[in-house]
C-alpha atoms as a PDB file:
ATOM      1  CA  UNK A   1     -17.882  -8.942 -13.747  1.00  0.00           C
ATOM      2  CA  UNK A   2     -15.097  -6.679 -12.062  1.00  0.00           C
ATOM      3  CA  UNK A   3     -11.816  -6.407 -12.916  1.00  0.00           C
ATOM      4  CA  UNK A   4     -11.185  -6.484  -9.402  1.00  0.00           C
ATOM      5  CA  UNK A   5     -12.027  -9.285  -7.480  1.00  0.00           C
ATOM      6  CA  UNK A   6     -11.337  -9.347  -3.527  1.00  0.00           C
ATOM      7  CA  UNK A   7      -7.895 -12.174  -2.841  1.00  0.00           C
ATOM      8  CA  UNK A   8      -6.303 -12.799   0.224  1.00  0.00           C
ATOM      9  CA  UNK A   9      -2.255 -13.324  -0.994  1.00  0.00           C
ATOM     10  CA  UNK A  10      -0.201 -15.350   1.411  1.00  0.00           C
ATOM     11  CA  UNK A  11       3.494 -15.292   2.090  1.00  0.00           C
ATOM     12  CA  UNK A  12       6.144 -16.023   4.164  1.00  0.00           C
ATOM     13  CA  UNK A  13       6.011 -12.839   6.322  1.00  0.00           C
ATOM     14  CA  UNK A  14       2.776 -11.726   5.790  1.00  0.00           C
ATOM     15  CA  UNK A  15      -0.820 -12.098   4.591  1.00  0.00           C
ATOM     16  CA  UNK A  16      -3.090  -9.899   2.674  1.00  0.00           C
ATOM     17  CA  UNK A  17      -7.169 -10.613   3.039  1.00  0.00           C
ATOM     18  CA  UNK A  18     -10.373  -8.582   1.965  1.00  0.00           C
ATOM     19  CA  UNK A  19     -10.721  -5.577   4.508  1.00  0.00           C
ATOM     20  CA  UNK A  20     -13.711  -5.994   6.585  1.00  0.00           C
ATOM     21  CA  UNK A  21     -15.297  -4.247   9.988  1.00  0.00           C
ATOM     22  CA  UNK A  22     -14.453  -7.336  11.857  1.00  0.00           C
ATOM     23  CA  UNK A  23     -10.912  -6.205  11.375  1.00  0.00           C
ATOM     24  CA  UNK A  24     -11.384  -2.444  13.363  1.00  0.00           C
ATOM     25  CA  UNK A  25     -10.001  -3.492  16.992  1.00  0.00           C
ATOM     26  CA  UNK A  26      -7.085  -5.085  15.393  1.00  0.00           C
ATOM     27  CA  UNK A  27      -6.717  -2.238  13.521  1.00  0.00           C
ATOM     28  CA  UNK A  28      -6.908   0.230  16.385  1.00  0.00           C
ATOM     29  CA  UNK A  29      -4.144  -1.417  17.769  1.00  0.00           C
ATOM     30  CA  UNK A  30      -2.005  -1.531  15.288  1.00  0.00           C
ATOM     31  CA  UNK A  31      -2.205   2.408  14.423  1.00  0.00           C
ATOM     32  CA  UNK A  32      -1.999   3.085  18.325  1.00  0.00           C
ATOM     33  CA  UNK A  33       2.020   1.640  18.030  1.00  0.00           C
ATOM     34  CA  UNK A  34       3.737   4.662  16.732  1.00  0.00           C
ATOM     35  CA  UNK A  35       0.415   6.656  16.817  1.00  0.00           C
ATOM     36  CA  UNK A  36       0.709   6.988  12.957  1.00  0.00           C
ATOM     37  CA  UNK A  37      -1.575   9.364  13.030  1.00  0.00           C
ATOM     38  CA  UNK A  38       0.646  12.211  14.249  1.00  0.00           C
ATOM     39  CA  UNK A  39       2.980  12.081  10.788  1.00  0.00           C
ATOM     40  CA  UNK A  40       1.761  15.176   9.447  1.00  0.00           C
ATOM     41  CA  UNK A  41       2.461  14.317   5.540  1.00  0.00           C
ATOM     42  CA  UNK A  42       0.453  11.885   5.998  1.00  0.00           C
ATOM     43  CA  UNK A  43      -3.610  10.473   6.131  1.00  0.00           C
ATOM     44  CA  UNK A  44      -3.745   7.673   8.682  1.00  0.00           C
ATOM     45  CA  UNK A  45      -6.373   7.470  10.146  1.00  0.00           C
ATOM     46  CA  UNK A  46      -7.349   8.584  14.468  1.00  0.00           C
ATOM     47  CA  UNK A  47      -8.240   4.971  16.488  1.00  0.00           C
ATOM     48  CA  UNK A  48     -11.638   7.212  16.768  1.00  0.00           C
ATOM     49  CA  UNK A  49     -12.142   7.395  13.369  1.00  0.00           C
ATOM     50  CA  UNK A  50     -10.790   3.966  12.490  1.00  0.00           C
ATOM     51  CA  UNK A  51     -14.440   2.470  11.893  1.00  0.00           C
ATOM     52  CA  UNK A  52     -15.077   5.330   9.430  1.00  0.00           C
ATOM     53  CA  UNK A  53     -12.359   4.809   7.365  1.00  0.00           C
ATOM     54  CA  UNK A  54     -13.010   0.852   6.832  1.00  0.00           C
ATOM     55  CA  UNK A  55     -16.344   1.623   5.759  1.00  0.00           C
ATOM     56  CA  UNK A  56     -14.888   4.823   3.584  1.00  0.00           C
ATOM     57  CA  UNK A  57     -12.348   2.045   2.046  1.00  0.00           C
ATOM     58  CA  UNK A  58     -15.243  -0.545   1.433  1.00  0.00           C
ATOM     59  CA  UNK A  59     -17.769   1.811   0.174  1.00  0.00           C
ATOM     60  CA  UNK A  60     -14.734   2.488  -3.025  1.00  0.00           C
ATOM     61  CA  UNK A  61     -14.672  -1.395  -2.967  1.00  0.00           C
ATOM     62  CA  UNK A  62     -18.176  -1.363  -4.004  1.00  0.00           C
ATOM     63  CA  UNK A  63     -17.768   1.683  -6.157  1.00  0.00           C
ATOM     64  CA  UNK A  64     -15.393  -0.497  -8.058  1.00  0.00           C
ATOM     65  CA  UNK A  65     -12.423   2.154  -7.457  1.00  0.00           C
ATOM     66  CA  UNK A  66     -10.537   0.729  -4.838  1.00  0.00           C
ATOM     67  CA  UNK A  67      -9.802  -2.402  -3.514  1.00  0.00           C
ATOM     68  CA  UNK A  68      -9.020  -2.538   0.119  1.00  0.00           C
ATOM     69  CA  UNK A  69      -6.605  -4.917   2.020  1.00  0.00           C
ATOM     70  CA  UNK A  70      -5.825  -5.759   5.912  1.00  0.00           C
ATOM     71  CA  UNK A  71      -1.947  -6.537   6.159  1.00  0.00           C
ATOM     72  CA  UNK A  72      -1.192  -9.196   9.230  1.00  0.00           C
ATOM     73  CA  UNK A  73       2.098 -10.352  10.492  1.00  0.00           C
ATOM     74  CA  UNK A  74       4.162 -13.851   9.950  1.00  0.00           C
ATOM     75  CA  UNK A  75       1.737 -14.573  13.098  1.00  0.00           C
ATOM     76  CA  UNK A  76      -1.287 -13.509  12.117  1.00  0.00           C
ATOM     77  CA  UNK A  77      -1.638 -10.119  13.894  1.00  0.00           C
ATOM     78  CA  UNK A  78      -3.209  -7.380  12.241  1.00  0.00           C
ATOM     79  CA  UNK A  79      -0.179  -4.788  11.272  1.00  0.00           C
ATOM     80  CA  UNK A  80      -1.987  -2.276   9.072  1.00  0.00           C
ATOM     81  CA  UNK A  81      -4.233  -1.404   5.482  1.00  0.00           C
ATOM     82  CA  UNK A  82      -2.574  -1.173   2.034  1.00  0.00           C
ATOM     83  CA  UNK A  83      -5.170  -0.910  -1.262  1.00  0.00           C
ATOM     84  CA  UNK A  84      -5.044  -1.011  -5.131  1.00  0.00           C
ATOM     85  CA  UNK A  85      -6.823   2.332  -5.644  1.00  0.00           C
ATOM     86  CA  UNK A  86      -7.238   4.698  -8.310  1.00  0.00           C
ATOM     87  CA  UNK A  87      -8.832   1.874 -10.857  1.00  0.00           C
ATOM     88  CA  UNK A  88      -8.583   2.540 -14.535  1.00  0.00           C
ATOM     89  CA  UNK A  89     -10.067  -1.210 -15.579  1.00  0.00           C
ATOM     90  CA  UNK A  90      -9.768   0.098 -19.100  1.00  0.00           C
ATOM     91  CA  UNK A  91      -6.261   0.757 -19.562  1.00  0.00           C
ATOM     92  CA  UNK A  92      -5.108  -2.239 -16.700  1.00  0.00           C
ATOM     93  CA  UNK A  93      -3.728   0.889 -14.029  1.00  0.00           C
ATOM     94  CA  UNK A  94      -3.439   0.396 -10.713  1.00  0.00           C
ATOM     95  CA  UNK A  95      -2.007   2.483  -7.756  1.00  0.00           C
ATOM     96  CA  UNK A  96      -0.597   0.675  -4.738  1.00  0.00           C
ATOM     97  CA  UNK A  97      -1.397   3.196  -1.774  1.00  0.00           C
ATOM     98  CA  UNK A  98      -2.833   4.522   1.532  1.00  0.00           C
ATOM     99  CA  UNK A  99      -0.204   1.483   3.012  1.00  0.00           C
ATOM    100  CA  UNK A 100       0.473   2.069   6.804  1.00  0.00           C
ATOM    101  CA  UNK A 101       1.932  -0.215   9.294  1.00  0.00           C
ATOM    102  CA  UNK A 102       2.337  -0.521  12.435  1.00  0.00           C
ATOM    103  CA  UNK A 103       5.968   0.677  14.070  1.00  0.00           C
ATOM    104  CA  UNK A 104       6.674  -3.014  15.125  1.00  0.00           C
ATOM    105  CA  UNK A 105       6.848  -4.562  11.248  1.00  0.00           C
ATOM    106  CA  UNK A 106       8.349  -1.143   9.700  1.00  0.00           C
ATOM    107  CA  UNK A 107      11.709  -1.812   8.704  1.00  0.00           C
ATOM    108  CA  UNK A 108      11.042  -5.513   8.227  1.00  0.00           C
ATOM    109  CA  UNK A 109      10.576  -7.942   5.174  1.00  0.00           C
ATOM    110  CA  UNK A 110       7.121  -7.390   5.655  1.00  0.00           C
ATOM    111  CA  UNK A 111       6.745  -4.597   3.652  1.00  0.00           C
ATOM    112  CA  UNK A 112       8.655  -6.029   0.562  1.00  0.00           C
ATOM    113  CA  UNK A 113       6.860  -9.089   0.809  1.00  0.00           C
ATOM    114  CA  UNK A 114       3.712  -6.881   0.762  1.00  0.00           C
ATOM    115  CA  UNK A 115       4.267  -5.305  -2.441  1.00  0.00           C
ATOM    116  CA  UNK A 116       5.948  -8.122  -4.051  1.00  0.00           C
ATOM    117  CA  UNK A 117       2.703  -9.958  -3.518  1.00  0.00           C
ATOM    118  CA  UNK A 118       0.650  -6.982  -4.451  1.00  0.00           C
ATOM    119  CA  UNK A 119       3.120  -6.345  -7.937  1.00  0.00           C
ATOM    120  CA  UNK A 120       2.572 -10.495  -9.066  1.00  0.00           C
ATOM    121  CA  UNK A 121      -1.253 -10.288  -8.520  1.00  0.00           C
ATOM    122  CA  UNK A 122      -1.058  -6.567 -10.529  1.00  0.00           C
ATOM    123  CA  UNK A 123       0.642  -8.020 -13.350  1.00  0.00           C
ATOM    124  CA  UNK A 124       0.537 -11.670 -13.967  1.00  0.00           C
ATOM    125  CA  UNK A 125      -3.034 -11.910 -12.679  1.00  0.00           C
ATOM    126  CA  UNK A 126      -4.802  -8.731 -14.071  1.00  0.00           C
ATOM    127  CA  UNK A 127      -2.221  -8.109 -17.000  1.00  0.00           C
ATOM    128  CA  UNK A 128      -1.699  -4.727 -15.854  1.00  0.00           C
ATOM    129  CA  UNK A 129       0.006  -2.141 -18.056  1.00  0.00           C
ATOM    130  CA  UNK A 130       1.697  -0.108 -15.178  1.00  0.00           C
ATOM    131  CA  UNK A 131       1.316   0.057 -11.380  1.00  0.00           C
ATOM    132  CA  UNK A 132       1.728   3.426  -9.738  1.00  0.00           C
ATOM    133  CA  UNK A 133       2.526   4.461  -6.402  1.00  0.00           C
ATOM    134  CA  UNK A 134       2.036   7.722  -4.737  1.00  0.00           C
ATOM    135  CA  UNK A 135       3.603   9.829  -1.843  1.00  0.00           C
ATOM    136  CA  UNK A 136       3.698  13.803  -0.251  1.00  0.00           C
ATOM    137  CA  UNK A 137       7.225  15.031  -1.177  1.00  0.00           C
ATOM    138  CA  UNK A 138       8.173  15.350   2.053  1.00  0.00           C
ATOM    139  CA  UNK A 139       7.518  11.679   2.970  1.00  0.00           C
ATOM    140  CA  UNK A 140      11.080  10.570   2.235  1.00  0.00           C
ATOM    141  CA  UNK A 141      11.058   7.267   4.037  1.00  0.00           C
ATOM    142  CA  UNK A 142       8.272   6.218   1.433  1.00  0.00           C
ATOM    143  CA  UNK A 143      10.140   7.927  -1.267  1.00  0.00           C
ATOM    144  CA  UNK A 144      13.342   5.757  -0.703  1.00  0.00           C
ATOM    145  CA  UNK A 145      11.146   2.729   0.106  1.00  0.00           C
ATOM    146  CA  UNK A 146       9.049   2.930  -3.163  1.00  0.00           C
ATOM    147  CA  UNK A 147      12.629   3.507  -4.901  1.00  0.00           C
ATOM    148  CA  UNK A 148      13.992   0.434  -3.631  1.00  0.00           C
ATOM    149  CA  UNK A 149      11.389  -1.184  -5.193  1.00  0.00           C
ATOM    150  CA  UNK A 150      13.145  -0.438  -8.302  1.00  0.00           C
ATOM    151  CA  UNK A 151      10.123   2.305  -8.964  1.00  0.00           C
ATOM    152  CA  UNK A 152      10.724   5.316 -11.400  1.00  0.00           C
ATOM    153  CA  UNK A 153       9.991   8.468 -11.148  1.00  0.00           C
ATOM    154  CA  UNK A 154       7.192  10.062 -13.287  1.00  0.00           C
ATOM    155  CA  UNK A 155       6.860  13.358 -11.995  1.00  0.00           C
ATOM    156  CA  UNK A 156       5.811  15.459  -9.409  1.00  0.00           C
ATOM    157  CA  UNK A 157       1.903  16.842  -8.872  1.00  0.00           C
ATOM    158  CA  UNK A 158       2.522  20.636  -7.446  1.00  0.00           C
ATOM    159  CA  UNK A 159      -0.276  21.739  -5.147  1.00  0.00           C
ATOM    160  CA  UNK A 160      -1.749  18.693  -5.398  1.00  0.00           C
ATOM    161  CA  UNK A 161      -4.202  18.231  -2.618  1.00  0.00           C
ATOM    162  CA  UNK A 162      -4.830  19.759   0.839  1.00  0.00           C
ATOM    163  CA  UNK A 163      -3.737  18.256   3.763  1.00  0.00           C
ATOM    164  CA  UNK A 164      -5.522  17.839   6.815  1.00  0.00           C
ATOM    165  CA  UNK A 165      -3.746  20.861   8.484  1.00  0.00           C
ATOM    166  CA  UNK A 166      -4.287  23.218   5.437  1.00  0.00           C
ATOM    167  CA  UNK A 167      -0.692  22.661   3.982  1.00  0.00           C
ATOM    168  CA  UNK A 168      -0.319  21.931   0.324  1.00  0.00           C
ATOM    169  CA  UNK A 169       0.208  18.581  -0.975  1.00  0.00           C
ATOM    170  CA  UNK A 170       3.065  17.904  -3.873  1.00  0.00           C
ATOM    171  CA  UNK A 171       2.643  14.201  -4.625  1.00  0.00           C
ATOM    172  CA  UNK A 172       5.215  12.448  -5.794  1.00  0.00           C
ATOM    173  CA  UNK A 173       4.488   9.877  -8.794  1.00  0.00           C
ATOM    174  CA  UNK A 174       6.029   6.627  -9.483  1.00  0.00           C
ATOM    175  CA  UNK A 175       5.892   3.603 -11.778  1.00  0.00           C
ATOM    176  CA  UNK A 176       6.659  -0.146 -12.502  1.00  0.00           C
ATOM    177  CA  UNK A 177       5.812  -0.982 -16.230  1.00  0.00           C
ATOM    178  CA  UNK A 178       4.564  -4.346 -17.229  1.00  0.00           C
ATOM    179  CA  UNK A 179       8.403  -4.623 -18.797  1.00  0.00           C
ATOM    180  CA  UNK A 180      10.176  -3.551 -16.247  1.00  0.00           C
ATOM    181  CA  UNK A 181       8.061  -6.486 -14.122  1.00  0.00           C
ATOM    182  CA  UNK A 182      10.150  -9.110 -14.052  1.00  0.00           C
ATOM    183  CA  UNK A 183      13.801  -7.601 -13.302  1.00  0.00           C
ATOM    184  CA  UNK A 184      11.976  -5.594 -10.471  1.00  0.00           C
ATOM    185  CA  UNK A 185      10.180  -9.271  -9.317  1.00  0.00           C
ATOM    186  CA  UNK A 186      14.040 -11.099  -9.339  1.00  0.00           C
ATOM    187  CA  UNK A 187      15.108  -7.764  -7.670  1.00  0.00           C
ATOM    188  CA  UNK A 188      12.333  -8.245  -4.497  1.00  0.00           C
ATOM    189  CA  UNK A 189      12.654 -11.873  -4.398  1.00  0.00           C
ATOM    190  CA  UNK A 190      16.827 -10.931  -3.950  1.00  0.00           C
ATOM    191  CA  UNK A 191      15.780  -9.005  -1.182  1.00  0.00           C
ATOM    192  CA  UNK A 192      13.715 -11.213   0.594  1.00  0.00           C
ATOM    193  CA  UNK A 193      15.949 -14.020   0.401  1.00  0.00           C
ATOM    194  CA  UNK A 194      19.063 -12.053   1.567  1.00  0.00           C
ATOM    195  CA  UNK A 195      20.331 -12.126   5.172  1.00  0.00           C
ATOM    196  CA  UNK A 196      19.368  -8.910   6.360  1.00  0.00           C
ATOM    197  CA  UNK A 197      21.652  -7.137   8.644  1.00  0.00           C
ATOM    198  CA  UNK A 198      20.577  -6.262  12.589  1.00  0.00           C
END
């Protein structure tokens, strides 16, 4: 049986289900506001090429490395992909990445209610040792974002992958440790509950 299992995870301002085909209009859509695509430090994908990178995600599904995830809105609309990828089953790793979101829910509770969700199901569901997350260096709204988390920082991968438009990739790693779970779950749930200012 696999240690990962597809879950949809529900909240308050958004809701996580099994990625599927079905999903690639909505999907379009939501890339098209902001037209992600054009952050260079980044691998979103083209609306063109939105189809192949579904069944690129679902194909690692099967493989038993990834497991893929279509992000929709308070109402229901489709507002991007987030995964658990880089499996390690044995030692209970995860990494929560390739996340994008439409430009109408960034800056919203959506996206701490998205990893808050994610983080519970990591560790009080599969008992994971550590949860990772990944960004380029220059990426510094993720950086902060995975920061506020209350994410540390691990270390940084020089030269770690080519980007689309031949520039090198340093990654920047990060971490939440099974003990550092529940301060960093009181922490998002603080966050979510507080007024947030317009």
């Amino acid at each position: 049986m696999p240690w990962l299992e597809p879950v949809t995870l529900t909240g308050a301002h958004a809701r996580l289900e099994p990625l599927a085909q079905s999903h690639r209009d909505g999907m379009v859509e939501a890339v098209k506001d902001g037209e992600l695509w054009n952050l260079w430090y980044t691998f979103i994908p083209t609306p063109e090429k939105m189809e192949a990178e579904i069944a690129r995600r679902l194909d690692l599904q099967t493989a038993g490395a990834m497991l893929p995830f279509t992000v929709r809105d308070a109402a229901g609309k489709i507002a991007g992909m987030t995964t658990y990828m880089n499996v390690d089953a044995a030692h209970k790793r995860v990494e929560i990445g390739s996340t994008w979101y439409a430009k109408r829910v960034q800056r919203t509770p959506l996206n701490t209610e998205c990893k808050l969700m994610l983080l519970r199901h990591a560790f009080e569901q599969l008992n994971c040792i550590a949860v990772e997350f990944r960004t380029h260096f220059f990426n510094h709204q993720s950086r902060r974002g995975i920061e506020r988390l209350g994410a540390k920082q691990d270390g940084i991968l020089r030269s770690h992958q080519v980007a689309p438009n031949g520039t090198l990739r340093d990654t920047v790693v990060y971490s939440i440790i099974a003990a550092e779970w529940p301060t960093v779950k009181a922490h998002l749930s603080y966050q979510l509950e507080k007024p947030r200012a317009e």
